[in-house]
PDB file of N, CA and C in Angstrom:
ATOM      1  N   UNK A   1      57.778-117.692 232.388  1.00  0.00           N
ATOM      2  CA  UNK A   1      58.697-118.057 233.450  1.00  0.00           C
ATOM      3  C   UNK A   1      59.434-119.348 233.094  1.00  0.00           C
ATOM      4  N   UNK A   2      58.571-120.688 232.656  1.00  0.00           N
ATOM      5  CA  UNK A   2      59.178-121.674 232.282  1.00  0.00           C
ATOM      6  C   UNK A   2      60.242-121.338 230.996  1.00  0.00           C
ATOM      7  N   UNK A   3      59.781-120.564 230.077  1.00  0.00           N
ATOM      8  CA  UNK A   3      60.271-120.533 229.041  1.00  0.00           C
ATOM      9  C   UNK A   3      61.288-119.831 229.270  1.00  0.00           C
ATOM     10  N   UNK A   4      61.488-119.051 230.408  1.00  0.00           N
ATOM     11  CA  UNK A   4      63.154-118.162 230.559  1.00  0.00           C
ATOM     12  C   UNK A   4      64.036-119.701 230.963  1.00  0.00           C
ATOM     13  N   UNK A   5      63.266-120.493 231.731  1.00  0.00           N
ATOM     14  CA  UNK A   5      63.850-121.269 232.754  1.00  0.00           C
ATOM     15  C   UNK A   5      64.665-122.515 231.448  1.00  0.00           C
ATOM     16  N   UNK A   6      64.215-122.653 230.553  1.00  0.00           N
ATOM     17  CA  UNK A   6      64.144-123.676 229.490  1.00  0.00           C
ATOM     18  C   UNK A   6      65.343-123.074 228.798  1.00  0.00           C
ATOM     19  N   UNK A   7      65.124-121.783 228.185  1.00  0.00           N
ATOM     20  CA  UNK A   7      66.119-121.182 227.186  1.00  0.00           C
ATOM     21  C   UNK A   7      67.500-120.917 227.917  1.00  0.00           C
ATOM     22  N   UNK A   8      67.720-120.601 229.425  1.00  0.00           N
ATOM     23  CA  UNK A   8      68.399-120.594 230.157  1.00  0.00           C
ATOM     24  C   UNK A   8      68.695-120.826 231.282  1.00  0.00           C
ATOM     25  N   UNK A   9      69.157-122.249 230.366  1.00  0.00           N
ATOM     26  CA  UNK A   9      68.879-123.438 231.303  1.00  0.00           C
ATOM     27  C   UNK A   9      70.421-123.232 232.073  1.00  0.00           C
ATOM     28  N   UNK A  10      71.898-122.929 231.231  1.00  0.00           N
ATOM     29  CA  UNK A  10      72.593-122.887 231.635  1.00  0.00           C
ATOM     30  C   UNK A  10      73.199-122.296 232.926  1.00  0.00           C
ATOM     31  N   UNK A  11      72.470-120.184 232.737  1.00  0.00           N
ATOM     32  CA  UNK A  11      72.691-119.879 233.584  1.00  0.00           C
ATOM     33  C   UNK A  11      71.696-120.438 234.690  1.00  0.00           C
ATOM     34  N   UNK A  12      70.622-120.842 235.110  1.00  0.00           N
ATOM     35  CA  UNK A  12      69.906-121.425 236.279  1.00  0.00           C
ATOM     36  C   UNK A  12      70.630-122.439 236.791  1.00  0.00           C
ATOM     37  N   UNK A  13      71.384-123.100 235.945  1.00  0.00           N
ATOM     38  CA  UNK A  13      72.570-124.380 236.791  1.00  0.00           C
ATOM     39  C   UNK A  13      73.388-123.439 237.404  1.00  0.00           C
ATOM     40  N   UNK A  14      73.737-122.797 236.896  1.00  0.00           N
ATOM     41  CA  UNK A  14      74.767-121.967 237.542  1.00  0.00           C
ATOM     42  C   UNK A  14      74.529-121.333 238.566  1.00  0.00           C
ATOM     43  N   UNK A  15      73.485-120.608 238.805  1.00  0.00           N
ATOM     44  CA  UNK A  15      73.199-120.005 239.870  1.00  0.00           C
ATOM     45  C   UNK A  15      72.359-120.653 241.270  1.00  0.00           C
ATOM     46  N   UNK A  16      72.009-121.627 240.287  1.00  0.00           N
ATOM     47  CA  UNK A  16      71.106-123.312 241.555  1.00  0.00           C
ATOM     48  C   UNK A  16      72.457-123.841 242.375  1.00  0.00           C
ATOM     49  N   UNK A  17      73.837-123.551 241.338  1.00  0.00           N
ATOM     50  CA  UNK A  17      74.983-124.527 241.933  1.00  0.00           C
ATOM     51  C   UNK A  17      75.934-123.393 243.335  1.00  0.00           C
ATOM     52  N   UNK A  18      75.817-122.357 242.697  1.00  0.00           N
ATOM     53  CA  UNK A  18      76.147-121.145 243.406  1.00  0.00           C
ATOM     54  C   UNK A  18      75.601-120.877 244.654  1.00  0.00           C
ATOM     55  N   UNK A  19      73.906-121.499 244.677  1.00  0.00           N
ATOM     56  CA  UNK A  19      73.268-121.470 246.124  1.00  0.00           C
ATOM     57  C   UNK A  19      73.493-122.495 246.859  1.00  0.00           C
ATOM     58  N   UNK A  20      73.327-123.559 246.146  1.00  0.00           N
ATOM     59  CA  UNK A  20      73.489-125.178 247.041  1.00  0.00           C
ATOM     60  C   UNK A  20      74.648-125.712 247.840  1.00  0.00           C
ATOM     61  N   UNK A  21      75.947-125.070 246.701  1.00  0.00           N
ATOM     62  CA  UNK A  21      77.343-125.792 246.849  1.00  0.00           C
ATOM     63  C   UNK A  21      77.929-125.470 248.479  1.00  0.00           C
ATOM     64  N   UNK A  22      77.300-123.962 248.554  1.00  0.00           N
ATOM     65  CA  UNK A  22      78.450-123.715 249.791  1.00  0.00           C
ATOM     66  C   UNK A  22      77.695-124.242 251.387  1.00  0.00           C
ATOM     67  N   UNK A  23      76.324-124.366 251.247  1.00  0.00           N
ATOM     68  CA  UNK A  23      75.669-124.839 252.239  1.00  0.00           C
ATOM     69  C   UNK A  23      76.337-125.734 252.591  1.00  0.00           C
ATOM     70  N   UNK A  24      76.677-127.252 251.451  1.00  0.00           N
ATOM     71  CA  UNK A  24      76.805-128.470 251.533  1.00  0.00           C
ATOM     72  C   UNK A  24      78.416-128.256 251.895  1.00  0.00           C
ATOM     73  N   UNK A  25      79.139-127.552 251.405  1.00  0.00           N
ATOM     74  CA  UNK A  25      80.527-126.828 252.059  1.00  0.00           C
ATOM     75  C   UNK A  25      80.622-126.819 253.297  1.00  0.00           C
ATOM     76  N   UNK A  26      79.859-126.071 254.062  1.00  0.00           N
ATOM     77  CA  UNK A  26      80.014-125.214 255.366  1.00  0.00           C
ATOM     78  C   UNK A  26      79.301-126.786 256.231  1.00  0.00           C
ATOM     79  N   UNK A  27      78.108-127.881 255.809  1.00  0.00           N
ATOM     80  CA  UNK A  27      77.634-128.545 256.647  1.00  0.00           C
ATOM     81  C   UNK A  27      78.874-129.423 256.649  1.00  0.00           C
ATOM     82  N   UNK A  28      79.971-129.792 255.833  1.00  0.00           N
ATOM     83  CA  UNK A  28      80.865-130.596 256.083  1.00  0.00           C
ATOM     84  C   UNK A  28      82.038-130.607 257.009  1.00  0.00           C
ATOM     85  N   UNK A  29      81.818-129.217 256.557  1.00  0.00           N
ATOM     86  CA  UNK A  29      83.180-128.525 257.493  1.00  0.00           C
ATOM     87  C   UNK A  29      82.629-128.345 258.855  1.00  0.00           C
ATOM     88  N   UNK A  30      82.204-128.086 259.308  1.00  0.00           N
ATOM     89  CA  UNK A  30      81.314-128.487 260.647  1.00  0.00           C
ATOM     90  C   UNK A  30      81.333-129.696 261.037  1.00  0.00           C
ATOM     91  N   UNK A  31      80.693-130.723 260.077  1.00  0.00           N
ATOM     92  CA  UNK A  31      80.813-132.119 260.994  1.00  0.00           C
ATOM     93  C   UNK A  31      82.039-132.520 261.150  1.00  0.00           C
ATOM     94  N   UNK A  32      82.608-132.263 260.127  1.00  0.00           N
ATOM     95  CA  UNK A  32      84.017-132.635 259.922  1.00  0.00           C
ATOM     96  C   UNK A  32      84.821-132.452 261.798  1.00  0.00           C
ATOM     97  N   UNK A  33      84.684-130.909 261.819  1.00  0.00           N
ATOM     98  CA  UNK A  33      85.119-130.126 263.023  1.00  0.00           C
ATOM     99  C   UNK A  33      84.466-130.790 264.723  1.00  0.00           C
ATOM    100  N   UNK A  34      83.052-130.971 264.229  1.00  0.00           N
ATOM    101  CA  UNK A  34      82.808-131.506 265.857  1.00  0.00           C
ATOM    102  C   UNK A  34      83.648-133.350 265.846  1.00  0.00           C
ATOM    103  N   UNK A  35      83.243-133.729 264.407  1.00  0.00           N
ATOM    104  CA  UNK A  35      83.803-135.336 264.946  1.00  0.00           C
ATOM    105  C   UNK A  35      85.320-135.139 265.146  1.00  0.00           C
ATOM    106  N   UNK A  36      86.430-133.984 264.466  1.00  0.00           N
ATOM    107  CA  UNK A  36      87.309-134.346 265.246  1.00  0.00           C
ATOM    108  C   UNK A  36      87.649-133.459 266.514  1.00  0.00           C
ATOM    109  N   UNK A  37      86.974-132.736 266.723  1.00  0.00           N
ATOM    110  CA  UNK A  37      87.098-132.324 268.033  1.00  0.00           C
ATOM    111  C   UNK A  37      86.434-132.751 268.877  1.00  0.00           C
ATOM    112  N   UNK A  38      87.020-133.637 269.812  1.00  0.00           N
ATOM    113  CA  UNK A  38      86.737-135.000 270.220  1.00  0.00           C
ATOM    114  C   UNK A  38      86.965-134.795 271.793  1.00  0.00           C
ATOM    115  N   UNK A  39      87.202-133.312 272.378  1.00  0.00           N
ATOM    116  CA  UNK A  39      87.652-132.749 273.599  1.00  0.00           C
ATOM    117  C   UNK A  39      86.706-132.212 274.510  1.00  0.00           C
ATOM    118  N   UNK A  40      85.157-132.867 274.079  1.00  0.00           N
ATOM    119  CA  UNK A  40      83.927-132.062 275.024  1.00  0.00           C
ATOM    120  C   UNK A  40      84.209-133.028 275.963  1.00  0.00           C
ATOM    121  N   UNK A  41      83.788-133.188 277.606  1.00  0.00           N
ATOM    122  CA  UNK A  41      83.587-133.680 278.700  1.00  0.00           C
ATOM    123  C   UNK A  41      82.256-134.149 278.206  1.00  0.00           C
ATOM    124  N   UNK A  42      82.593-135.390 279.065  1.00  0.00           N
ATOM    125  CA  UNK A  42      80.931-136.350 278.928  1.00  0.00           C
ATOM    126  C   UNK A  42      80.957-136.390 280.550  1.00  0.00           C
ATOM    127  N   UNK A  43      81.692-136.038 281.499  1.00  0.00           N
ATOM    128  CA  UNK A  43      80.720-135.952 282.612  1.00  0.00           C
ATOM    129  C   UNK A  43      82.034-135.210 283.207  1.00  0.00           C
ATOM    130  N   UNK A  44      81.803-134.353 284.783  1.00  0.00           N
ATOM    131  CA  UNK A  44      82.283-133.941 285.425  1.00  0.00           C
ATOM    132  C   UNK A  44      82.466-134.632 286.471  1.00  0.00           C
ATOM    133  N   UNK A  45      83.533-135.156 287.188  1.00  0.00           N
ATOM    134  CA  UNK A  45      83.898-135.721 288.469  1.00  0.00           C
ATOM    135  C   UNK A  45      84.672-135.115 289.423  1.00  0.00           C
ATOM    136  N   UNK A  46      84.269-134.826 290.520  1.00  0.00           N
ATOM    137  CA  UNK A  46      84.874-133.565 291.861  1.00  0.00           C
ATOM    138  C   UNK A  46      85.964-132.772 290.667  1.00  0.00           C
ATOM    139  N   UNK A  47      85.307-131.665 289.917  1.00  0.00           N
ATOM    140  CA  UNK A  47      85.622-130.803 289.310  1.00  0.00           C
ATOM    141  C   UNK A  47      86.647-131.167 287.812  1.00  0.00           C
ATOM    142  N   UNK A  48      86.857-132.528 287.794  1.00  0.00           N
ATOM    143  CA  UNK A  48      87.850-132.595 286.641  1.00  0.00           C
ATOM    144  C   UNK A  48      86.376-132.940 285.493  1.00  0.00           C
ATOM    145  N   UNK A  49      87.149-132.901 284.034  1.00  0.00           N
ATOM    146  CA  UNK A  49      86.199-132.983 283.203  1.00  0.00           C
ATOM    147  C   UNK A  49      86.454-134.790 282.624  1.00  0.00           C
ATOM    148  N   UNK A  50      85.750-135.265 282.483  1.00  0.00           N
ATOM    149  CA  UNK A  50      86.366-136.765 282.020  1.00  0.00           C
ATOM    150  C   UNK A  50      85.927-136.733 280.106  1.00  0.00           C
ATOM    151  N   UNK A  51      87.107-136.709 279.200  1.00  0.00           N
ATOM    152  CA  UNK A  51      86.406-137.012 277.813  1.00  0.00           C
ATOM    153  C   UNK A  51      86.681-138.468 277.316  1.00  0.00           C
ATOM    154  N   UNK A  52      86.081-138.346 276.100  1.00  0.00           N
ATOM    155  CA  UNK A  52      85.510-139.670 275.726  1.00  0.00           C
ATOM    156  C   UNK A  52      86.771-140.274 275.211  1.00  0.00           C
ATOM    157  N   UNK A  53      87.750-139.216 274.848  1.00  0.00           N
ATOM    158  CA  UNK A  53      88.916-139.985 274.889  1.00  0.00           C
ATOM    159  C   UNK A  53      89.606-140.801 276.517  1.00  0.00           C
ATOM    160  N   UNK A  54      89.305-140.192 277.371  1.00  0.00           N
ATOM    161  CA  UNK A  54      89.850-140.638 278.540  1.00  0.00           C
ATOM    162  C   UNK A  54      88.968-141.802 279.070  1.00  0.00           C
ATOM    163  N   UNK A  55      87.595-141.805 278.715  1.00  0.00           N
ATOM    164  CA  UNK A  55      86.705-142.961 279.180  1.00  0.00           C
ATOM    165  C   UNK A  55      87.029-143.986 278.043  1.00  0.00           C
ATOM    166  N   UNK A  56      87.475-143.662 276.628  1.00  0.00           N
ATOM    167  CA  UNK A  56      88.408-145.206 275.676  1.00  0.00           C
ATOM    168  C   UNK A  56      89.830-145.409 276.350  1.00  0.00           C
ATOM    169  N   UNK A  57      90.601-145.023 276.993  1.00  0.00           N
ATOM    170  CA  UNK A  57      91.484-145.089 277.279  1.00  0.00           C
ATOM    171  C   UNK A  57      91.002-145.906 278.608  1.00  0.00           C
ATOM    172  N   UNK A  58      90.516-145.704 279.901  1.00  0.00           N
ATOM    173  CA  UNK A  58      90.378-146.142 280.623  1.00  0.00           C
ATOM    174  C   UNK A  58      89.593-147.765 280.529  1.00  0.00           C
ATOM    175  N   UNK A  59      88.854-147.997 279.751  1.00  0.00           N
ATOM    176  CA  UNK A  59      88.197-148.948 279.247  1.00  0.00           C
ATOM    177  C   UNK A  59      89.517-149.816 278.360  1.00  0.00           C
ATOM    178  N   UNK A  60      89.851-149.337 277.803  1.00  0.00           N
ATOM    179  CA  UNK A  60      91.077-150.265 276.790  1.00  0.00           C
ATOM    180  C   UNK A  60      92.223-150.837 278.155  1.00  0.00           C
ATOM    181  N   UNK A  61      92.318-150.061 278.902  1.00  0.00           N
ATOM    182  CA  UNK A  61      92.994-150.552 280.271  1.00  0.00           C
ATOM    183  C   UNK A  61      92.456-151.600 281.239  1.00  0.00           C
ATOM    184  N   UNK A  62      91.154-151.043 281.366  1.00  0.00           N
ATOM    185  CA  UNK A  62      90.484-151.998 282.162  1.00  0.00           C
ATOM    186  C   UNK A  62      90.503-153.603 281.643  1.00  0.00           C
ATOM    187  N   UNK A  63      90.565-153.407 280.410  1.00  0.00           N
ATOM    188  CA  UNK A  63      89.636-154.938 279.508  1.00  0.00           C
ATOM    189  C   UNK A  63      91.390-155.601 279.286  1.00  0.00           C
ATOM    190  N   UNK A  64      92.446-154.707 279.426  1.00  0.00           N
ATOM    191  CA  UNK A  64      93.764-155.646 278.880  1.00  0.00           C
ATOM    192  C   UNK A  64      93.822-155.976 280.747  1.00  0.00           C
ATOM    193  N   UNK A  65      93.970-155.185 281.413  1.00  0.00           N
ATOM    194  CA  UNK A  65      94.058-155.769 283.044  1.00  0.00           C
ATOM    195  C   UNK A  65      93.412-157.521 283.293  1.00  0.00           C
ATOM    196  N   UNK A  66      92.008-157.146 282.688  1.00  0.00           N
ATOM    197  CA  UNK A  66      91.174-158.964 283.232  1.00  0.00           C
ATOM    198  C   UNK A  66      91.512-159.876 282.053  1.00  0.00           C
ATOM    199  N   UNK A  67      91.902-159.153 281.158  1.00  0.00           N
ATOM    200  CA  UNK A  67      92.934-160.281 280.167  1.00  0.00           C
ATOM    201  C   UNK A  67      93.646-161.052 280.447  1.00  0.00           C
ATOM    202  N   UNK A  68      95.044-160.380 281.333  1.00  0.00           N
ATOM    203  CA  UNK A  68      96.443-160.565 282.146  1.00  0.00           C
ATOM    204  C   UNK A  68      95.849-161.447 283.502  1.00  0.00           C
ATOM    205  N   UNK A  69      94.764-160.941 283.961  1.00  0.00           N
ATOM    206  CA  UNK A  69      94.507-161.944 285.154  1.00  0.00           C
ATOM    207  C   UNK A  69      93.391-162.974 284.803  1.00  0.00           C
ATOM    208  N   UNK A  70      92.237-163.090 284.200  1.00  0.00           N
ATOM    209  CA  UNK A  70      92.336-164.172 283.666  1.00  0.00           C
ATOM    210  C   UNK A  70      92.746-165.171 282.443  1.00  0.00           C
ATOM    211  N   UNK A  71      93.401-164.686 281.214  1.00  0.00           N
ATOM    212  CA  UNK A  71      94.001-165.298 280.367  1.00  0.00           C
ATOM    213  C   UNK A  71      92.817-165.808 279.390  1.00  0.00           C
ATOM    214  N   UNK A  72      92.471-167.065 278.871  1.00  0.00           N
ATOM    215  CA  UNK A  72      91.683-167.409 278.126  1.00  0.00           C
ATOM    216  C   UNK A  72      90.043-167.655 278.464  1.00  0.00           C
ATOM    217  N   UNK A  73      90.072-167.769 279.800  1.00  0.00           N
ATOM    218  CA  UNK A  73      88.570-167.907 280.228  1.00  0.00           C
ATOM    219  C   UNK A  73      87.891-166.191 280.146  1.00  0.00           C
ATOM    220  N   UNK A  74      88.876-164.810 279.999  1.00  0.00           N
ATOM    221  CA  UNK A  74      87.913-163.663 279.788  1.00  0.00           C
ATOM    222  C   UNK A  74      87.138-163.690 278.359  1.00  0.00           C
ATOM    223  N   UNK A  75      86.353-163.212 278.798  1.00  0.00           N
ATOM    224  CA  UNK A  75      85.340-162.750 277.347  1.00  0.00           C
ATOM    225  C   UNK A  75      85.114-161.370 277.608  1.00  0.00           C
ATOM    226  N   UNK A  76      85.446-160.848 276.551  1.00  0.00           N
ATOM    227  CA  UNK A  76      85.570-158.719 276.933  1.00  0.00           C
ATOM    228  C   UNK A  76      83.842-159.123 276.218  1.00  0.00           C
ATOM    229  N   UNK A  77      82.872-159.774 275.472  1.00  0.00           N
ATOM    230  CA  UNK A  77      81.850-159.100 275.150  1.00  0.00           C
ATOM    231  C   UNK A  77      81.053-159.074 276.299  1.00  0.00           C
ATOM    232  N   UNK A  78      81.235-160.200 277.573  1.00  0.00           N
ATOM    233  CA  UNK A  78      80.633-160.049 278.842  1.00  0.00           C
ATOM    234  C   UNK A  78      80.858-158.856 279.588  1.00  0.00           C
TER     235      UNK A  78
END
């Protein structure tokens, strides 16, 4: 068994690369797909869906608003 594995060594790369490659293919393309599909609801409110784009958006609003009203005394890490 070793000794097929030794003498042909080439084709076993080949066919080790043939099994591995497309797994590591298909797991990319997937993450790839959920991180940019970025359109799941993180919570429901009286029937609308709120996403995480709309909760950065609302937050980037909120934090320039107490900017404008207090000026240099805000601290956004508080």
């Amino acid at each position: 068994m070793f000794n097929f594995i030794r003498t042909h060594q080439r084709i076993v790369q080949v066919v080790l690369l043939v099994l591995i490659l497309p797994s590591f293919v298909l797991i990319g393309v997937s993450g790839y797909n959920s991180f940019v599909a970025n359109d799941e609801a993180l919570v429901e409110i009286d029937g609308n869906n709120l996403t995480s784009d709309d909760f950065d958006y609302a937050l980037r609003e909120q934090i320039a608003t107490l900017q404008r009203q207090y000026g240099a005394d805000f601290d956004p890490a508080v």
